[in-house]
PDB file of N, CA and C in Angstrom:
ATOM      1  N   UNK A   1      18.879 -13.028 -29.087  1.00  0.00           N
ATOM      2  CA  UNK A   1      19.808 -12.329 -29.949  1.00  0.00           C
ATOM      3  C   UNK A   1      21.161 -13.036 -29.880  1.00  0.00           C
ATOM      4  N   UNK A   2      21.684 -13.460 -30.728  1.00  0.00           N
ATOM      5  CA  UNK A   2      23.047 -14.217 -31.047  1.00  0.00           C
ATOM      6  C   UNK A   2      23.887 -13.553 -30.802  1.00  0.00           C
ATOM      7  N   UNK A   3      25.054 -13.656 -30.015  1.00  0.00           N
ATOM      8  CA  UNK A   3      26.354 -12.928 -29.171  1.00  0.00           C
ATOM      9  C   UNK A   3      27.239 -12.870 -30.605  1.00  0.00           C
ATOM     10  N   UNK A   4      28.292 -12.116 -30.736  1.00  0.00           N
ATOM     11  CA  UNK A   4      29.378 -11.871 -31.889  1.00  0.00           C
ATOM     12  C   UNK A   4      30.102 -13.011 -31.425  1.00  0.00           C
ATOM     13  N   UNK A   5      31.019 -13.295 -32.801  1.00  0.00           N
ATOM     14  CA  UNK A   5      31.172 -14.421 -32.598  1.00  0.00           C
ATOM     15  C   UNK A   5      33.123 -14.181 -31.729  1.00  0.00           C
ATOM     16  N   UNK A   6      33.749 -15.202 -31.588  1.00  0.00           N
ATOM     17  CA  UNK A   6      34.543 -14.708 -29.944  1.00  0.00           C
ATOM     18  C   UNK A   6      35.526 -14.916 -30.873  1.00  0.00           C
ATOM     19  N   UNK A   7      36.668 -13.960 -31.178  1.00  0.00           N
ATOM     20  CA  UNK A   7      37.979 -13.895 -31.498  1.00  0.00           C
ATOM     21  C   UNK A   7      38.523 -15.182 -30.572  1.00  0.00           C
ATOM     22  N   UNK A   8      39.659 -15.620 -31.197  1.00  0.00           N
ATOM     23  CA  UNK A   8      40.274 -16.902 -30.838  1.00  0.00           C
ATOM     24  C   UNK A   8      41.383 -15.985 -29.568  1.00  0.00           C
ATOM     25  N   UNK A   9      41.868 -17.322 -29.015  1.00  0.00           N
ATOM     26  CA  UNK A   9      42.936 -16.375 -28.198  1.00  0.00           C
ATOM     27  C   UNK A   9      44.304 -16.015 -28.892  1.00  0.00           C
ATOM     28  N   UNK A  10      44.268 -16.938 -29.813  1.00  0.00           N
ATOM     29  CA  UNK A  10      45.756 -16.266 -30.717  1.00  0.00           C
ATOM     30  C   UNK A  10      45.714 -14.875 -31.104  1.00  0.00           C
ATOM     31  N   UNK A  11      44.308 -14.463 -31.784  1.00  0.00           N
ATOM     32  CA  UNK A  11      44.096 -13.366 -32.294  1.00  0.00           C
ATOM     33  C   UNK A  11      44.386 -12.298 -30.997  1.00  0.00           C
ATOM     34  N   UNK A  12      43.733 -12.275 -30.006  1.00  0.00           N
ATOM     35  CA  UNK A  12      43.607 -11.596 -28.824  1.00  0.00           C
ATOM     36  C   UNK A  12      45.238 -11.269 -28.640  1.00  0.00           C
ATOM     37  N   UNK A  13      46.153 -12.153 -28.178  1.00  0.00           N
ATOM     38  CA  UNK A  13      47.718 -12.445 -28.615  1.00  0.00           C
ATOM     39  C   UNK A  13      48.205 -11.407 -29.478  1.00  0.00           C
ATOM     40  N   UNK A  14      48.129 -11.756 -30.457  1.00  0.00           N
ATOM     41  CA  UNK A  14      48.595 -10.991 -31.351  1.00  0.00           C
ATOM     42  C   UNK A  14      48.103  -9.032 -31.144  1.00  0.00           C
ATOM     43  N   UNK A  15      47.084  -9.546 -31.081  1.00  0.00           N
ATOM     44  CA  UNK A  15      46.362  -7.763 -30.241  1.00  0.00           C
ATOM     45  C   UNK A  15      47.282  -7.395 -29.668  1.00  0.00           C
ATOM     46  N   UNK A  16      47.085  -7.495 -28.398  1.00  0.00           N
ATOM     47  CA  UNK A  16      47.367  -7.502 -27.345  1.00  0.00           C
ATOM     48  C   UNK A  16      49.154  -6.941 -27.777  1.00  0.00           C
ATOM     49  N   UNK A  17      50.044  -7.962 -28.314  1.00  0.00           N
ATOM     50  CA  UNK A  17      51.479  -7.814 -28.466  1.00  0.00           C
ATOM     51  C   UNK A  17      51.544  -6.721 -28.813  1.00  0.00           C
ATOM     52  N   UNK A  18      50.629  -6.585 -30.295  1.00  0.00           N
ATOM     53  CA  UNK A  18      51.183  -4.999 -30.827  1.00  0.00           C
ATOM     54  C   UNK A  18      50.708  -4.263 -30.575  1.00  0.00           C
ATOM     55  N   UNK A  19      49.766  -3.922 -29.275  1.00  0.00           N
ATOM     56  CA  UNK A  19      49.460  -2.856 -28.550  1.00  0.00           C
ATOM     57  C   UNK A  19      50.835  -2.337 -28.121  1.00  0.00           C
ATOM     58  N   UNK A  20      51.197  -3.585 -27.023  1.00  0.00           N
ATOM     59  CA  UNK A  20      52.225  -3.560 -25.748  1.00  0.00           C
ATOM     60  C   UNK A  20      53.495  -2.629 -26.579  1.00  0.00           C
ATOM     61  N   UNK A  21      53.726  -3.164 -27.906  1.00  0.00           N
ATOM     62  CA  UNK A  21      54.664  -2.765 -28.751  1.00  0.00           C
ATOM     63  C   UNK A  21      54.348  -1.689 -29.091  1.00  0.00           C
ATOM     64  N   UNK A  22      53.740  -1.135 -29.483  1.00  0.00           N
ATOM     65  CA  UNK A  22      53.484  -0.220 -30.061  1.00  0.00           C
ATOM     66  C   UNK A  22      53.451   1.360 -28.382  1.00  0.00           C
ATOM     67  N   UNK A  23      52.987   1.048 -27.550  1.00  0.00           N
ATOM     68  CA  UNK A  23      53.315   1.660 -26.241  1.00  0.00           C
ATOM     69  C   UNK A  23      54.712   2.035 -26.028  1.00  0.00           C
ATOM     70  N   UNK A  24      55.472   0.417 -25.875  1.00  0.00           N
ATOM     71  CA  UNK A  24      56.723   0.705 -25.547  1.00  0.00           C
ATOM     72  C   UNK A  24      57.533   1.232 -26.720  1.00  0.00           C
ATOM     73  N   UNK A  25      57.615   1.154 -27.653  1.00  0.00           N
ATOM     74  CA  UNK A  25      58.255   1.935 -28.662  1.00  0.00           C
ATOM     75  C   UNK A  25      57.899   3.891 -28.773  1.00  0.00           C
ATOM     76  N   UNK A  26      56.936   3.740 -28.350  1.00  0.00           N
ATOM     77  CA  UNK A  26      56.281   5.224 -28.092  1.00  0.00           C
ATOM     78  C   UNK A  26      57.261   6.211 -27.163  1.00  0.00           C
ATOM     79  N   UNK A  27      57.414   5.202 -26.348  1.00  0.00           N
ATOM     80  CA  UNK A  27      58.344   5.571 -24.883  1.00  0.00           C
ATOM     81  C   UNK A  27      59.885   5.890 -25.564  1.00  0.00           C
ATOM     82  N   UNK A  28      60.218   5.564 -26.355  1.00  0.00           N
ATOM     83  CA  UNK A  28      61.781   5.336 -26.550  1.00  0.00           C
ATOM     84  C   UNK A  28      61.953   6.474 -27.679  1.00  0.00           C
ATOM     85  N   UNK A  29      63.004   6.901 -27.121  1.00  0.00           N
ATOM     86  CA  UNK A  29      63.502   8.426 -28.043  1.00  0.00           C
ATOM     87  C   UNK A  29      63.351   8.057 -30.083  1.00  0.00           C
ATOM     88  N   UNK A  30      63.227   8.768 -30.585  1.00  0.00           N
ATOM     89  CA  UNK A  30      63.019   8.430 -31.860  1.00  0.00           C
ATOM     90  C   UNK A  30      64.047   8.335 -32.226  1.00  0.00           C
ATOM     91  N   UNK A  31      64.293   7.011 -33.637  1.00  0.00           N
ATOM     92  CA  UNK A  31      65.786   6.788 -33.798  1.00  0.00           C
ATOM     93  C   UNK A  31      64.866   6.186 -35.677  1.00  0.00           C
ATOM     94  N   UNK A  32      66.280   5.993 -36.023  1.00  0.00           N
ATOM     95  CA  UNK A  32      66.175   4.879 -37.634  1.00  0.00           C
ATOM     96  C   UNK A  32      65.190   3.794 -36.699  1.00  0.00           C
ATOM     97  N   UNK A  33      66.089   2.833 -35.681  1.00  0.00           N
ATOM     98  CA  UNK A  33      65.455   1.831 -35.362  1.00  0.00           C
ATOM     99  C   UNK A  33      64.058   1.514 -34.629  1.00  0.00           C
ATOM    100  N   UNK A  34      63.793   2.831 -34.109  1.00  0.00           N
ATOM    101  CA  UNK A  34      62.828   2.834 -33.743  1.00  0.00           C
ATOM    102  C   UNK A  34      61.249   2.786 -34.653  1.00  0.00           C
ATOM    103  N   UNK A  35      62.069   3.777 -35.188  1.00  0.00           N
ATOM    104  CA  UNK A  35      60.627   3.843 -36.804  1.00  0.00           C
ATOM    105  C   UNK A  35      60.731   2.582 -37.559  1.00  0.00           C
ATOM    106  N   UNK A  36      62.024   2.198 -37.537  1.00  0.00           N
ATOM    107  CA  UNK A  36      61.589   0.278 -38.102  1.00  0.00           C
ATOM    108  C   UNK A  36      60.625  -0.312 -37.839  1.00  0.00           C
ATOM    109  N   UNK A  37      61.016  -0.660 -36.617  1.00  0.00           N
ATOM    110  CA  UNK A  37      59.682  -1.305 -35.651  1.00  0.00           C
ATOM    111  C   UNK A  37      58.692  -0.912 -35.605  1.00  0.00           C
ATOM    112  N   UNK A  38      58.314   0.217 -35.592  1.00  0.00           N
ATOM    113  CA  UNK A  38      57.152   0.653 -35.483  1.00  0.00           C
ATOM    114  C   UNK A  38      56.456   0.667 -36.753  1.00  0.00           C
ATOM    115  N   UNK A  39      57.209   0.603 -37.467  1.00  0.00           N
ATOM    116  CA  UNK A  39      56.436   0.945 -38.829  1.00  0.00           C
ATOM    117  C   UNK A  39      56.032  -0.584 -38.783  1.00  0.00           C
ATOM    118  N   UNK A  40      56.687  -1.414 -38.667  1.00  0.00           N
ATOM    119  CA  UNK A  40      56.654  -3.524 -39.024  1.00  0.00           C
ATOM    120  C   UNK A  40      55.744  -3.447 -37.736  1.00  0.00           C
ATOM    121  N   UNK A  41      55.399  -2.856 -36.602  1.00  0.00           N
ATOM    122  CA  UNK A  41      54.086  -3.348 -35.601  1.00  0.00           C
ATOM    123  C   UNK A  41      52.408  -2.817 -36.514  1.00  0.00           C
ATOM    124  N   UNK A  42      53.289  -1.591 -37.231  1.00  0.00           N
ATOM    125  CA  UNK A  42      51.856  -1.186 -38.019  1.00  0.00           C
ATOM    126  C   UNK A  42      51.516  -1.927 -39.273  1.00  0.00           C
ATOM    127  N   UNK A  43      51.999  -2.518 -39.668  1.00  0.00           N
ATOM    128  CA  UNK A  43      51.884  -3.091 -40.693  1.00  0.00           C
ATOM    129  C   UNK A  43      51.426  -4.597 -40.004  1.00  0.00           C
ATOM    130  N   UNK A  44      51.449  -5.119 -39.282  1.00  0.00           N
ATOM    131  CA  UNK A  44      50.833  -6.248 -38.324  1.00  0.00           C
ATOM    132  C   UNK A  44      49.630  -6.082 -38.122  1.00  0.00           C
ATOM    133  N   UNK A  45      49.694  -4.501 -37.463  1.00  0.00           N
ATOM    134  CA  UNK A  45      48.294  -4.265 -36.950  1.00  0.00           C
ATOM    135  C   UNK A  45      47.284  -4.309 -38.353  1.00  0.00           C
ATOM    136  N   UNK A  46      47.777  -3.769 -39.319  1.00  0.00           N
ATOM    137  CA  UNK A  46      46.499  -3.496 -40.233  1.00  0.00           C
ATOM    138  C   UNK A  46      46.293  -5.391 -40.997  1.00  0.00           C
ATOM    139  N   UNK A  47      46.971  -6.179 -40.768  1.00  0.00           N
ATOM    140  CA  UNK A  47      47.279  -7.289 -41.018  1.00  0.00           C
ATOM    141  C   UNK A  47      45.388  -8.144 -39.846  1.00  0.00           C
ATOM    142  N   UNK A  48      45.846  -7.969 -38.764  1.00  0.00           N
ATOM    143  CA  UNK A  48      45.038  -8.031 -38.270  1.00  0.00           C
ATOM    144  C   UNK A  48      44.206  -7.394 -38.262  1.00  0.00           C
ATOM    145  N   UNK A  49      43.903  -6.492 -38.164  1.00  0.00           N
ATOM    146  CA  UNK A  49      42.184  -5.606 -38.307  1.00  0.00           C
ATOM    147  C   UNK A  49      41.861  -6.119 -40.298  1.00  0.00           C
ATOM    148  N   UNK A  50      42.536  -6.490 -41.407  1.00  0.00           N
ATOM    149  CA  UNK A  50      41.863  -7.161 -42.711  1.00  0.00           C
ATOM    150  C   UNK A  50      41.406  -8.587 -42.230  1.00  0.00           C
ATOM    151  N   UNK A  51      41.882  -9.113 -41.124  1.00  0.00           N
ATOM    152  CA  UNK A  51      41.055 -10.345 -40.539  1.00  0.00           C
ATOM    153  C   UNK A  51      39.820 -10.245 -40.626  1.00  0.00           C
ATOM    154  N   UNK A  52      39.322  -9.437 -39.549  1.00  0.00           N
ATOM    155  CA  UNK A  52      37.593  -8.955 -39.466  1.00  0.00           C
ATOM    156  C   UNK A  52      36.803  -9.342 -40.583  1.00  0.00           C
ATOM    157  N   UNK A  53      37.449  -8.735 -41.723  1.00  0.00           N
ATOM    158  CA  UNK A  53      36.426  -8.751 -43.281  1.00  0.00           C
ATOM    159  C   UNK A  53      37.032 -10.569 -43.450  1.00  0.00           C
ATOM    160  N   UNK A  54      37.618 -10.790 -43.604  1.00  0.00           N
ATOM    161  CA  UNK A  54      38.156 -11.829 -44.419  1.00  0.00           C
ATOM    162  C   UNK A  54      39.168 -12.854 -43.547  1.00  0.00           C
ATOM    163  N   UNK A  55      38.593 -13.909 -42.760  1.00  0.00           N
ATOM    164  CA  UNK A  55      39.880 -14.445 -41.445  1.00  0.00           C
ATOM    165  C   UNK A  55      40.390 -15.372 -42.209  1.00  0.00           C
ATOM    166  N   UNK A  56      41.856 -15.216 -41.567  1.00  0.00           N
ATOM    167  CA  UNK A  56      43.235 -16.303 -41.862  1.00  0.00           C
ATOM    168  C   UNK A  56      42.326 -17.384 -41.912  1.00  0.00           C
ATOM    169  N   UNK A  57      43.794 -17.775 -42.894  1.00  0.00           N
ATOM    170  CA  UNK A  57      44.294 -19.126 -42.735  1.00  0.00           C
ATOM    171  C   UNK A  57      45.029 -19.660 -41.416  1.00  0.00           C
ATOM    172  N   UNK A  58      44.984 -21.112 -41.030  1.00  0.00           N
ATOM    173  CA  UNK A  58      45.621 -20.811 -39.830  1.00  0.00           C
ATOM    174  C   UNK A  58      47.117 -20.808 -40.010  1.00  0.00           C
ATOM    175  N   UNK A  59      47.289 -20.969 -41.356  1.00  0.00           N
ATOM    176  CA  UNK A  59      49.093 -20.870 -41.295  1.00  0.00           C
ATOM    177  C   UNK A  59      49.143 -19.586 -41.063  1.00  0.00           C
ATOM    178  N   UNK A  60      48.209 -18.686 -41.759  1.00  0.00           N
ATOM    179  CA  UNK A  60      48.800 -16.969 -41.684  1.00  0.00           C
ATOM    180  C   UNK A  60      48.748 -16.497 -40.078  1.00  0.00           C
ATOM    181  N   UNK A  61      47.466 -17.293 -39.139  1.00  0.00           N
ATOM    182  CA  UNK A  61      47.339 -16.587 -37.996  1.00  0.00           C
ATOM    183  C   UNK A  61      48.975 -17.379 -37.000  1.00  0.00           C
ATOM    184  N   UNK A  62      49.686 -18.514 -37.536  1.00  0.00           N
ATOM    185  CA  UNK A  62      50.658 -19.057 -37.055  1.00  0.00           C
ATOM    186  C   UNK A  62      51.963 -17.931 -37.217  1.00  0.00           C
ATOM    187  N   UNK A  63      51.902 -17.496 -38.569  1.00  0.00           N
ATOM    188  CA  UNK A  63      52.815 -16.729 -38.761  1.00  0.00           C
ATOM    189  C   UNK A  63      52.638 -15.406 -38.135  1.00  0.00           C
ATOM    190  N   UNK A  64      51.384 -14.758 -38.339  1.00  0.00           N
ATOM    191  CA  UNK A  64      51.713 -13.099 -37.661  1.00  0.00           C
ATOM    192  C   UNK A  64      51.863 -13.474 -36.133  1.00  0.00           C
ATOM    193  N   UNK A  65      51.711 -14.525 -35.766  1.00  0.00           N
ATOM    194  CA  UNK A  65      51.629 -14.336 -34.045  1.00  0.00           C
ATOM    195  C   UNK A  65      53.689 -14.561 -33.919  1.00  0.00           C
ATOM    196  N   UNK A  66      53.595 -15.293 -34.771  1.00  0.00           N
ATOM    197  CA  UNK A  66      55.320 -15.315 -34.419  1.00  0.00           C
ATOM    198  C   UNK A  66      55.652 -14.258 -35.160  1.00  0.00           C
ATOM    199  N   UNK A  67      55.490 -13.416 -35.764  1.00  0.00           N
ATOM    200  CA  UNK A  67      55.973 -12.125 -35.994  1.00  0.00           C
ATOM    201  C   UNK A  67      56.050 -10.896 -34.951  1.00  0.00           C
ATOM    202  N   UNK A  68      54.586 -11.304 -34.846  1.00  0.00           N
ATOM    203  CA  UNK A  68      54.377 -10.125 -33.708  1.00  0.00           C
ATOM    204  C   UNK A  68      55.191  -9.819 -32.316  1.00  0.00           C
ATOM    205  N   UNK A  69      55.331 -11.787 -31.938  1.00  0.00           N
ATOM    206  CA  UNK A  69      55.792 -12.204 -30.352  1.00  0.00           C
ATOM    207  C   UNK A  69      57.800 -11.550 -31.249  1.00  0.00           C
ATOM    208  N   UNK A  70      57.974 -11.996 -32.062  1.00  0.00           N
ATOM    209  CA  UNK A  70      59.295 -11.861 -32.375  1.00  0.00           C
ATOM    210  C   UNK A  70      59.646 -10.111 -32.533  1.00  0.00           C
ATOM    211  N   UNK A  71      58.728  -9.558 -32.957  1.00  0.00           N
ATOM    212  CA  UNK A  71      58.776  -8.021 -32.583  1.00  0.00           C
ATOM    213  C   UNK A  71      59.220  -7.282 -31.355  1.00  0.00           C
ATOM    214  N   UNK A  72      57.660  -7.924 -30.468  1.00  0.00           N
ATOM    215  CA  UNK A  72      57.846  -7.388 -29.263  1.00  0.00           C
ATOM    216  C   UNK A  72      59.146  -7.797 -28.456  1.00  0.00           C
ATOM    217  N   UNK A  73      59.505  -8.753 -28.510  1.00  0.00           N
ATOM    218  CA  UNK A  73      61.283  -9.299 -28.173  1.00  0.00           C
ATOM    219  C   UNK A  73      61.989  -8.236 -28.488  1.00  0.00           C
ATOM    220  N   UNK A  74      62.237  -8.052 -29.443  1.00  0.00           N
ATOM    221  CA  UNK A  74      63.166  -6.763 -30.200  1.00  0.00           C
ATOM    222  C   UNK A  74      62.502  -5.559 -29.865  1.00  0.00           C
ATOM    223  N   UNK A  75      61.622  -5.030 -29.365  1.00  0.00           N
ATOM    224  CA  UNK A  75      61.381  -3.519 -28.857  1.00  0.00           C
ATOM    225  C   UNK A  75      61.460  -3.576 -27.528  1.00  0.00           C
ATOM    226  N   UNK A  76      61.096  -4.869 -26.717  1.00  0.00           N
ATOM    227  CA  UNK A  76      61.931  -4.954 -25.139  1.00  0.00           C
ATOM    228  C   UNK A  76      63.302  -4.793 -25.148  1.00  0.00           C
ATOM    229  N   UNK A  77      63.866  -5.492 -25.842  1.00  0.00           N
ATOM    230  CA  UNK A  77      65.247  -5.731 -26.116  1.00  0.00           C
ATOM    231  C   UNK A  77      65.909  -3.939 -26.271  1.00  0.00           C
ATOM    232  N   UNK A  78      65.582  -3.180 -27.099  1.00  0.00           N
ATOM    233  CA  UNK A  78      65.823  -1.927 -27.554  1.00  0.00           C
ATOM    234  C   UNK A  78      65.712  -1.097 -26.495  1.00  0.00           C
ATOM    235  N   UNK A  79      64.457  -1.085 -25.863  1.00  0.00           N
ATOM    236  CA  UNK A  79      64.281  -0.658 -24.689  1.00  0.00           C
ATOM    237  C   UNK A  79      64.941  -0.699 -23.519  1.00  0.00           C
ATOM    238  N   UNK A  80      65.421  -1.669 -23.151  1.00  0.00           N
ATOM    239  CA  UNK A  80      66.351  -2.315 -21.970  1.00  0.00           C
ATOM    240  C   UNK A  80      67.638  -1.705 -22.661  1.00  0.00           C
ATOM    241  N   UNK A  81      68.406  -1.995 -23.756  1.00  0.00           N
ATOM    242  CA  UNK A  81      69.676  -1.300 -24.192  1.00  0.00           C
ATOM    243  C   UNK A  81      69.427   0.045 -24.111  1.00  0.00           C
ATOM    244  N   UNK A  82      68.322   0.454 -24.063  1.00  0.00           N
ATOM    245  CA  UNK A  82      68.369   2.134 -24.272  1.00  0.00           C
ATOM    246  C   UNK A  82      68.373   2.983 -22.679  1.00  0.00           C
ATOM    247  N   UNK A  83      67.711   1.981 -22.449  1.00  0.00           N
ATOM    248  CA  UNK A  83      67.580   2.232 -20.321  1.00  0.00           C
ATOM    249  C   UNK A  83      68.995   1.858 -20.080  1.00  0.00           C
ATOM    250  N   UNK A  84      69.828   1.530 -20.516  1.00  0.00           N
ATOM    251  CA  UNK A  84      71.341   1.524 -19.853  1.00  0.00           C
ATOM    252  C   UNK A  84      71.983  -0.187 -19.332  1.00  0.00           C
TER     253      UNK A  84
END
């Protein structure tokens, strides 16, 4: 029986980020800026799960991973200013 075939590690990456993001934004009191972000990690996420049916290009998987990594920067970032 033939194994599924193995998500790349970028993809995993990109997972992975807007999990982490999507956690830590959870944590942080609700604000305008908060629902920014969160709304731009969800809109990533469904970015990635239309992969499944139909996979990037590798420019597109170049770009959401620097979206994503550039996200999670800015919801650490928010986080740490909000912790004091």
């Amino acid at each position: 029986m033939p194994s599924a075939p193995r998500r790349s590690t970028r993809l995993n990456i990109v997972d992975q980020a807007i999990v982490d993001t999507l956690e830590r934004l959870r944590e942080l009191p609700v604000s305008p800026r908060v629902r920014e972000l969160r709304a731009k990690a969800e809109v990533y996420e469904r970015a990635l799960r239309a992969w499944s049916t139909r996979p990037p290009t590798e420019e597109a998987r170049a770009a959401l991973l620097k979206l994503v990594l550039e996200l999670n920067v800015e919801a650490i970032a928010l986080s740490k200013q909000q912790r004091g």
